[in-house]
PDB file of N, CA and C in Angstrom:
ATOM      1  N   UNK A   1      17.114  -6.845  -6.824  1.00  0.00           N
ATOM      2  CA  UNK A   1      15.719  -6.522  -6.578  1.00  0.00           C
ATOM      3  C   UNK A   1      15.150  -5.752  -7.767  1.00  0.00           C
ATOM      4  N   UNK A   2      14.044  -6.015  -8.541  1.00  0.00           N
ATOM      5  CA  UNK A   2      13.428  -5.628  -9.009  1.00  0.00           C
ATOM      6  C   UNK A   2      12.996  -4.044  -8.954  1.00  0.00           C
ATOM      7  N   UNK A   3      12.363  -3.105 -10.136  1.00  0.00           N
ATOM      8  CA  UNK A   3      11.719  -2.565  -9.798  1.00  0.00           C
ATOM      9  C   UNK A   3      10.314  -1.977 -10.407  1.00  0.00           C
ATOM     10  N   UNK A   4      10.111  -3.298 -10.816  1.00  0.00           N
ATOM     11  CA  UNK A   4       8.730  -2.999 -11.453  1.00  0.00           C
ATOM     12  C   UNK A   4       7.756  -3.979 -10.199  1.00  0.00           C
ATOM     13  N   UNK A   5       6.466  -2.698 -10.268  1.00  0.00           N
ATOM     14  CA  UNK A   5       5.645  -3.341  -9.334  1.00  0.00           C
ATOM     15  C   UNK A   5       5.389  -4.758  -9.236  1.00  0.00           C
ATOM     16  N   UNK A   6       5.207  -5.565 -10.192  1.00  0.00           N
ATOM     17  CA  UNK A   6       4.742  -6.993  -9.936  1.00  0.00           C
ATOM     18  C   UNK A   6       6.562  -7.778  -9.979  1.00  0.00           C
ATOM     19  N   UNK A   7       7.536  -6.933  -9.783  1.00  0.00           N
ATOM     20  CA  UNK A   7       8.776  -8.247  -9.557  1.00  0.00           C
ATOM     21  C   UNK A   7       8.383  -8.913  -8.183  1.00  0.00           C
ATOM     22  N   UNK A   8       8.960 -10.223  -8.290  1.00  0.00           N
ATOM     23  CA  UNK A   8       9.504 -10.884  -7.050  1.00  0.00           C
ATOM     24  C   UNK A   8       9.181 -10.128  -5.819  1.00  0.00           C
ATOM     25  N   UNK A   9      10.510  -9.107  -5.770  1.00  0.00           N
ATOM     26  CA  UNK A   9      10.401  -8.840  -4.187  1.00  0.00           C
ATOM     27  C   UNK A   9       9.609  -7.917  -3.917  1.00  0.00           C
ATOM     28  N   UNK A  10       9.053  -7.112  -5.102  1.00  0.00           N
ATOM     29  CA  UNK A  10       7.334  -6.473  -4.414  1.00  0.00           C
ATOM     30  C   UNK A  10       6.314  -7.136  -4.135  1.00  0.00           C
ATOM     31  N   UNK A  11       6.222  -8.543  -4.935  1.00  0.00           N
ATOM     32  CA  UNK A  11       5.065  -8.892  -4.634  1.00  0.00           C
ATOM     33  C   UNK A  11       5.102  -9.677  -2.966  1.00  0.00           C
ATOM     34  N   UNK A  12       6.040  -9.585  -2.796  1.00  0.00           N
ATOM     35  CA  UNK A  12       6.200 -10.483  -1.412  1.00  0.00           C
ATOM     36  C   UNK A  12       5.924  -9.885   0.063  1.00  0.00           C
ATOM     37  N   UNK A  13       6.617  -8.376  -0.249  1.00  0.00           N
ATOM     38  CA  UNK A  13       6.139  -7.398   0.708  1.00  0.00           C
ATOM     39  C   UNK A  13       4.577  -6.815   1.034  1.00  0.00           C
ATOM     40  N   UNK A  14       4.543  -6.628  -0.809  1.00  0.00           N
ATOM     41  CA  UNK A  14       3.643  -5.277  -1.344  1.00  0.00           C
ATOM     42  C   UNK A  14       2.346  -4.778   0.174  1.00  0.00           C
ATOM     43  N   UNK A  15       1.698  -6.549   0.487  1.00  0.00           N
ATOM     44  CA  UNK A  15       0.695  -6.146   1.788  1.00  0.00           C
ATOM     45  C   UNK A  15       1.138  -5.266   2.669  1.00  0.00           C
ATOM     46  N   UNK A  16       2.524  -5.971   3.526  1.00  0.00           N
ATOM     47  CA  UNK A  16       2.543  -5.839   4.250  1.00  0.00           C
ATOM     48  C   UNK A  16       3.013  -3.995   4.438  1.00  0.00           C
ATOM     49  N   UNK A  17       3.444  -3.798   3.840  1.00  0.00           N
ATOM     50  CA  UNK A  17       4.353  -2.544   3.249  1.00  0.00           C
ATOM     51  C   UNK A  17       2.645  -1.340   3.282  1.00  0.00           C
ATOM     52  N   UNK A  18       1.683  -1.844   2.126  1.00  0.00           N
ATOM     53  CA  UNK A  18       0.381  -1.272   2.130  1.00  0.00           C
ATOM     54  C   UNK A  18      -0.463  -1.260   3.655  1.00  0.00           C
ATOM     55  N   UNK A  19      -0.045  -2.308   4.284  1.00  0.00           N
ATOM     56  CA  UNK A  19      -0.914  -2.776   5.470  1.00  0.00           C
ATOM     57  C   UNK A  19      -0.466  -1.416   6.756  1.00  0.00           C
ATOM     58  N   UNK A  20       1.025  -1.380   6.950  1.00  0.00           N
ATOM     59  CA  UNK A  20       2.194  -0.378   7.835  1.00  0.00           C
ATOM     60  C   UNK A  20       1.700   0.637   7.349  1.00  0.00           C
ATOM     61  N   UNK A  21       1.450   0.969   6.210  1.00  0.00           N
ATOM     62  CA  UNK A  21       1.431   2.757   5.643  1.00  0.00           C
ATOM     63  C   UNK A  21       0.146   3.180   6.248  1.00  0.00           C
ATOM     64  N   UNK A  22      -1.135   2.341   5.977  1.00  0.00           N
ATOM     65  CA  UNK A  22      -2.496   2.378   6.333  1.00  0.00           C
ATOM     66  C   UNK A  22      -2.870   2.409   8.073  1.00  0.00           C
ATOM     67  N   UNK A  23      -1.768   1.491   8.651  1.00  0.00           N
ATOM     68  CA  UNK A  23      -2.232   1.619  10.131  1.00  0.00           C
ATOM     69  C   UNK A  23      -1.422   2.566  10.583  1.00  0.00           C
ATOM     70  N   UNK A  24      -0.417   3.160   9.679  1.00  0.00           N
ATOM     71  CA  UNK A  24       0.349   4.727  10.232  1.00  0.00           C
ATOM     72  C   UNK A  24      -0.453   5.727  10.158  1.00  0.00           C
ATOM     73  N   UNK A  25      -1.665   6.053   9.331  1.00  0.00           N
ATOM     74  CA  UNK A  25      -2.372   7.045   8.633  1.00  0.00           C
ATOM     75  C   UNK A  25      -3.693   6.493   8.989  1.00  0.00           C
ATOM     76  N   UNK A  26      -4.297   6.530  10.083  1.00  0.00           N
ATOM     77  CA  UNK A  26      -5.485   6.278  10.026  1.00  0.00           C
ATOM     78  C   UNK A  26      -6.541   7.263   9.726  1.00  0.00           C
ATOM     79  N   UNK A  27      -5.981   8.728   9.951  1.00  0.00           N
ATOM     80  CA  UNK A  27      -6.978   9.585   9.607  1.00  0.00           C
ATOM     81  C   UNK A  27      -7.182   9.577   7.571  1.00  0.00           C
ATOM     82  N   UNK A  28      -6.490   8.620   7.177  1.00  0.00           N
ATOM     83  CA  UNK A  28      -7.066   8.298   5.531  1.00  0.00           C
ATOM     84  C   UNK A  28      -8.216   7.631   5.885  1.00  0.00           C
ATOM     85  N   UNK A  29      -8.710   7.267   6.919  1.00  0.00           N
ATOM     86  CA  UNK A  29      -9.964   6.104   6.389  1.00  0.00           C
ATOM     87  C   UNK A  29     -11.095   7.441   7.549  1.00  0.00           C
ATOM     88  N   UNK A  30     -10.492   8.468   7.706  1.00  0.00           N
ATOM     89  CA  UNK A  30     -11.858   9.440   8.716  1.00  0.00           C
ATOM     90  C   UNK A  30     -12.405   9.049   9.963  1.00  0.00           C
ATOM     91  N   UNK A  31     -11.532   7.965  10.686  1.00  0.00           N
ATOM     92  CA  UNK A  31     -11.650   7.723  11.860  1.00  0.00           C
ATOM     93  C   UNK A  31     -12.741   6.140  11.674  1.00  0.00           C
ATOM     94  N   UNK A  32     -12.371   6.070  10.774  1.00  0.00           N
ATOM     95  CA  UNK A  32     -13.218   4.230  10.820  1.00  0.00           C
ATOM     96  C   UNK A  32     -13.275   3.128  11.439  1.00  0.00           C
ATOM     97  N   UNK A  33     -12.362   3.398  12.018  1.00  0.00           N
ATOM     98  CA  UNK A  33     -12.419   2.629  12.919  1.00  0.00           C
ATOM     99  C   UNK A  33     -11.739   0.927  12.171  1.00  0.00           C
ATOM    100  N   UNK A  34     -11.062   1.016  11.343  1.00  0.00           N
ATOM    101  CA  UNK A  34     -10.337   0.066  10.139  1.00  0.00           C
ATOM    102  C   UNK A  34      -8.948  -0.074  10.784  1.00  0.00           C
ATOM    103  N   UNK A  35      -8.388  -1.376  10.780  1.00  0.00           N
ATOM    104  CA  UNK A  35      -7.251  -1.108  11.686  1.00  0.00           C
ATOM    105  C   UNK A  35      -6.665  -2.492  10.572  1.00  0.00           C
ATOM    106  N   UNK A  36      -5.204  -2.001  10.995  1.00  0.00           N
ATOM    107  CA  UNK A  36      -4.055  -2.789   9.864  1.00  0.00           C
ATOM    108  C   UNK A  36      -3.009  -3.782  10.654  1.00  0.00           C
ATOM    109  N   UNK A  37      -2.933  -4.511  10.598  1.00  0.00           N
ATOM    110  CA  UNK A  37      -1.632  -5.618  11.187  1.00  0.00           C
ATOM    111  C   UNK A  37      -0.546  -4.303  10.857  1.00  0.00           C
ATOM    112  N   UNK A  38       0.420  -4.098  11.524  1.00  0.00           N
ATOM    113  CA  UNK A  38       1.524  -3.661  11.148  1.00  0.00           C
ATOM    114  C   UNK A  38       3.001  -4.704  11.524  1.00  0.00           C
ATOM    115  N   UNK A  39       3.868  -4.499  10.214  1.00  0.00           N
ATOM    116  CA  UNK A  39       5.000  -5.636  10.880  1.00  0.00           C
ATOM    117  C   UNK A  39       6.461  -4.957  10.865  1.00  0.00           C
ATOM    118  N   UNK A  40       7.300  -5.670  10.690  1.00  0.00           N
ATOM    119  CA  UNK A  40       8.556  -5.080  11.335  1.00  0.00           C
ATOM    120  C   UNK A  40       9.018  -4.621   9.933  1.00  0.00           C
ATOM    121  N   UNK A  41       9.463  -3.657   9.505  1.00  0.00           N
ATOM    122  CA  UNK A  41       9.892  -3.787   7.802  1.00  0.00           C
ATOM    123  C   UNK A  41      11.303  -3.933   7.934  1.00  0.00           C
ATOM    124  N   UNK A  42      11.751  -4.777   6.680  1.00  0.00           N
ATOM    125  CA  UNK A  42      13.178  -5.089   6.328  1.00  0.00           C
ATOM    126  C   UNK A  42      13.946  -4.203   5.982  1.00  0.00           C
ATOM    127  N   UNK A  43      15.129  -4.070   5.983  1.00  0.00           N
ATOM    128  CA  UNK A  43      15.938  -3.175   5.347  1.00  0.00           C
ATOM    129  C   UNK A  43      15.511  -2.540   4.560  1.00  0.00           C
ATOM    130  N   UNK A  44      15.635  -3.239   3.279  1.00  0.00           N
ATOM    131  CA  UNK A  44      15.014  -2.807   1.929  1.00  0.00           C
ATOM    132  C   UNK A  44      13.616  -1.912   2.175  1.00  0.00           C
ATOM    133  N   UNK A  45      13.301  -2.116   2.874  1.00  0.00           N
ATOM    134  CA  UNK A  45      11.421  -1.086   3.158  1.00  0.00           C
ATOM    135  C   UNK A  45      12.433  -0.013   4.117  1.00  0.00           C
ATOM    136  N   UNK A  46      12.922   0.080   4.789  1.00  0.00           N
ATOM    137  CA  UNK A  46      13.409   1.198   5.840  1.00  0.00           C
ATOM    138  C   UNK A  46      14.117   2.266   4.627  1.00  0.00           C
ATOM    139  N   UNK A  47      14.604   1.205   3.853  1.00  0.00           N
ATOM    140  CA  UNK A  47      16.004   2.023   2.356  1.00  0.00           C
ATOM    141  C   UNK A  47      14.934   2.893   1.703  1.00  0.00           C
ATOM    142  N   UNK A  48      13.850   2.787   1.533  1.00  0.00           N
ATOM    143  CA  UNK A  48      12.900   2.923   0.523  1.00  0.00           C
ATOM    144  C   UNK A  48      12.890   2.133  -0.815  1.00  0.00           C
ATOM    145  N   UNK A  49      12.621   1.119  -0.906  1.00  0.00           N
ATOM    146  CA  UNK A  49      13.272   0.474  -2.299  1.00  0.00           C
ATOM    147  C   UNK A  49      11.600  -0.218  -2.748  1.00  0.00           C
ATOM    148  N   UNK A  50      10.969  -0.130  -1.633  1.00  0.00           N
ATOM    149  CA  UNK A  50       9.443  -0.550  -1.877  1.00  0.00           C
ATOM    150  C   UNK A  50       8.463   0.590  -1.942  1.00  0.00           C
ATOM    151  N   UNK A  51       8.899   1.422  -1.609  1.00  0.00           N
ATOM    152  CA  UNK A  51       7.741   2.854  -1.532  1.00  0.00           C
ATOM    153  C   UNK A  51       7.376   2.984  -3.062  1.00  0.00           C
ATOM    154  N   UNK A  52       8.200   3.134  -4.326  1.00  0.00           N
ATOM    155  CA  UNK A  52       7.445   3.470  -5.184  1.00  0.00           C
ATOM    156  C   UNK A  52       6.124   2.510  -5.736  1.00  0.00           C
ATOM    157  N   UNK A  53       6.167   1.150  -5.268  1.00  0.00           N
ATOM    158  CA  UNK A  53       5.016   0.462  -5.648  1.00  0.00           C
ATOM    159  C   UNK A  53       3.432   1.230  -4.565  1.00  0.00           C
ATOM    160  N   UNK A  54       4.042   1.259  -3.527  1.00  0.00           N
ATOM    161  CA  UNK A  54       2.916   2.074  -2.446  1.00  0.00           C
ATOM    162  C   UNK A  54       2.409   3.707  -3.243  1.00  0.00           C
ATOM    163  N   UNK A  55       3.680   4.030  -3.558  1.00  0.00           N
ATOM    164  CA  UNK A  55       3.455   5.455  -4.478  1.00  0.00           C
ATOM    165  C   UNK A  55       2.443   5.167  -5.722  1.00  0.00           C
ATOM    166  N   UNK A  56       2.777   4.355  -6.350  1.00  0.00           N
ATOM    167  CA  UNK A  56       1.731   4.244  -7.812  1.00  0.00           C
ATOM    168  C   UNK A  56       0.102   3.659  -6.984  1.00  0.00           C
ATOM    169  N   UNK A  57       0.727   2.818  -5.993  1.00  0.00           N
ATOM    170  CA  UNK A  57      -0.952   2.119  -5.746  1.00  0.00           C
ATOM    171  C   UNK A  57      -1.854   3.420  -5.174  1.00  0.00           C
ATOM    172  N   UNK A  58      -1.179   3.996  -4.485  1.00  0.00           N
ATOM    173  CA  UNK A  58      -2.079   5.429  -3.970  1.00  0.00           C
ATOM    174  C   UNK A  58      -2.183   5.938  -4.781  1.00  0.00           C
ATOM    175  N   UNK A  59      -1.603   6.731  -5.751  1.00  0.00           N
ATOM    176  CA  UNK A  59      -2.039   7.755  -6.833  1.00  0.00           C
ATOM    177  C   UNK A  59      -2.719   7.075  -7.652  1.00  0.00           C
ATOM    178  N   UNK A  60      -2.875   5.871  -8.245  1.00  0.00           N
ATOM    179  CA  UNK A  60      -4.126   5.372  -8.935  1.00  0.00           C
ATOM    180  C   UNK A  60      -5.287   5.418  -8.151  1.00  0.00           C
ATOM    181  N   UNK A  61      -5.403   4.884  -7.205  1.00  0.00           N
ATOM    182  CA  UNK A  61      -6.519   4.955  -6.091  1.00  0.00           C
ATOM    183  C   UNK A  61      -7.090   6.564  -5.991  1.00  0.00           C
ATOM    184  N   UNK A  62      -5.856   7.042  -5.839  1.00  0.00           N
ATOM    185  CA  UNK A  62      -6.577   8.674  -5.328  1.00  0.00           C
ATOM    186  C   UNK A  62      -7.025   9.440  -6.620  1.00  0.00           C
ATOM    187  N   UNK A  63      -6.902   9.223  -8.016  1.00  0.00           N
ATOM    188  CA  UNK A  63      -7.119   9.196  -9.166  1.00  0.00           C
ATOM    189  C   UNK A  63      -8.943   8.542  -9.483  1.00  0.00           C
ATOM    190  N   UNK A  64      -9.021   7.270  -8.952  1.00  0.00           N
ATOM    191  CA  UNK A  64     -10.052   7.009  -9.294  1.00  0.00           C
ATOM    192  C   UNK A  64     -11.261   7.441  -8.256  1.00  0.00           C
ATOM    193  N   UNK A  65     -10.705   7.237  -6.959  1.00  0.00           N
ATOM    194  CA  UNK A  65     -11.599   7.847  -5.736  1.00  0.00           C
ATOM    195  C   UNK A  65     -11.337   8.849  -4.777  1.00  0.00           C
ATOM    196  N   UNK A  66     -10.042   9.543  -4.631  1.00  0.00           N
ATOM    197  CA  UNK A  66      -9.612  10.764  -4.333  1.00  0.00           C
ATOM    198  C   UNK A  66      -9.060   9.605  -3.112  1.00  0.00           C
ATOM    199  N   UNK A  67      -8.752  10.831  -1.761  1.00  0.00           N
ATOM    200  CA  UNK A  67      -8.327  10.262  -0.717  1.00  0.00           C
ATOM    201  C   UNK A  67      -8.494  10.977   0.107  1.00  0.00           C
ATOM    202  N   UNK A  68      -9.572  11.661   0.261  1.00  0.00           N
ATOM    203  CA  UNK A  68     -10.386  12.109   1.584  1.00  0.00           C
ATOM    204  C   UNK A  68     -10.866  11.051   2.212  1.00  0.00           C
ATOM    205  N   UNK A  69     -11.108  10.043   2.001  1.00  0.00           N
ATOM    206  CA  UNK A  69     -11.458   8.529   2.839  1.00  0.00           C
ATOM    207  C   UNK A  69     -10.861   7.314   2.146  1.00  0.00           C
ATOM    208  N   UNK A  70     -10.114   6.893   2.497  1.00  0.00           N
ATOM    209  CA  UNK A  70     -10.327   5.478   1.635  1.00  0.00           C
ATOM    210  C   UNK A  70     -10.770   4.516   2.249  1.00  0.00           C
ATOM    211  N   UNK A  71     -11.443   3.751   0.862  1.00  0.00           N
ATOM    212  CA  UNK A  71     -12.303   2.296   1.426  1.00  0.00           C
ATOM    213  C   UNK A  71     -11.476   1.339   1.162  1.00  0.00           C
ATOM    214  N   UNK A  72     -11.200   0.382   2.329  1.00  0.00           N
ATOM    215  CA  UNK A  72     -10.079  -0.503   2.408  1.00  0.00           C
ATOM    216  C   UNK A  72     -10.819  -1.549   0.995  1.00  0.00           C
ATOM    217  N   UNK A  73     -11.718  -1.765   0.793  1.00  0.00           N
ATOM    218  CA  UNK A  73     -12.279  -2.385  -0.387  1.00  0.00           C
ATOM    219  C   UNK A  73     -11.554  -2.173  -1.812  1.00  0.00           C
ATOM    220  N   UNK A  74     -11.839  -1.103  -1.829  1.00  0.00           N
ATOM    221  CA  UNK A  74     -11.759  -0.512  -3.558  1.00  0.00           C
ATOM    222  C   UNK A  74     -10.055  -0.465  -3.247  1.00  0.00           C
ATOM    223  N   UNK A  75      -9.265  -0.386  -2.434  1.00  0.00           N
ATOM    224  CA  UNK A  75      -7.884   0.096  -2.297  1.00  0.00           C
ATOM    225  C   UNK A  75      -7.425  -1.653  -2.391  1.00  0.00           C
ATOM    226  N   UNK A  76      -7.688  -2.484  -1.830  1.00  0.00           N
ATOM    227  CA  UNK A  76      -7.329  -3.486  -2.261  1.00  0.00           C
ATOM    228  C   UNK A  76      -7.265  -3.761  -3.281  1.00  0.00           C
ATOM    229  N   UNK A  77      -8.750  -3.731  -4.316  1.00  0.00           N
ATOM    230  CA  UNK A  77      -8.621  -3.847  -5.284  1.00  0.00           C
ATOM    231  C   UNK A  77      -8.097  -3.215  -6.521  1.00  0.00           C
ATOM    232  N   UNK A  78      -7.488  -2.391  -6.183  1.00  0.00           N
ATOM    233  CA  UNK A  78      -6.299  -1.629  -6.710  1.00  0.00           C
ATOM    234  C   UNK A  78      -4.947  -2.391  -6.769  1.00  0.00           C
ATOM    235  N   UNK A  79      -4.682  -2.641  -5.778  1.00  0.00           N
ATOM    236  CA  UNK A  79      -3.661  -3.584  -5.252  1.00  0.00           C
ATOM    237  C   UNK A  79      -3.651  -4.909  -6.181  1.00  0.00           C
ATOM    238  N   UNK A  80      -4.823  -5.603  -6.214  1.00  0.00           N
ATOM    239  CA  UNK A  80      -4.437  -6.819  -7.026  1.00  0.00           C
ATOM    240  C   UNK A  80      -4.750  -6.677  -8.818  1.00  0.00           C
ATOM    241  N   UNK A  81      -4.883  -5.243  -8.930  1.00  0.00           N
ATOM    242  CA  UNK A  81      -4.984  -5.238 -10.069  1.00  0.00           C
ATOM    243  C   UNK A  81      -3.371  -5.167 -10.641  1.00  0.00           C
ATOM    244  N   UNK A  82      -2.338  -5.017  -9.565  1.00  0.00           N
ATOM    245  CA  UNK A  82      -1.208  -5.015 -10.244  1.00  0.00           C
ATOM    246  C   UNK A  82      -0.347  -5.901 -10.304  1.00  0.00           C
ATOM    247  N   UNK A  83      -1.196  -7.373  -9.859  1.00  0.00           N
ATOM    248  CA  UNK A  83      -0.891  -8.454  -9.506  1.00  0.00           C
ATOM    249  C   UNK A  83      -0.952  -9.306 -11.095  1.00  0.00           C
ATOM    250  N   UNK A  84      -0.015 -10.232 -11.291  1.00  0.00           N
ATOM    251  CA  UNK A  84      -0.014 -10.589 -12.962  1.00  0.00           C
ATOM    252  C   UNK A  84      -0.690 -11.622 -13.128  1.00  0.00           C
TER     253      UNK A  84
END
């Protein structure tokens, strides 16, 4: 397994992994009423072996727009900016 954000097996998770963290934490979006598919995570996500891609996508995000709210918009597009 890779561990640069755009290998293989991040890009395969990366949603779903972003999608679980977001519908765990809803008070990031201030009660918006924004709601996330959540799915079963694999080993490898339970190991932590995917968190540091979730780690860089938030701290860029919270870098450019903080994270007293996030807008599922601009956070996506964070997301595919690390897409190759």
């Amino acid at each position: 397994m890779g561990t640069h954000p755009t290998s293989p097996s991040r890009r395969h998770v990366r949603g779903d992994l972003l999608s679980t963290f977001l519908a765990g934490n809803p008070a990031l979006f201030g009660g918006a009423g924004v709601k996330f598919k959540r799915h079963i995570p694999s080993q490898e996500e339970e190991e932590g072996k995917h968190v540091p891609f979730l780690f860089k996508v938030l701290c860029c995000y919270k870098g450019e727009h903080g994270l007293k709210r996030l807008n599922p918009c601009l956070l996506q597009a964070r997301v595919r900016s690390f897409e190759p």
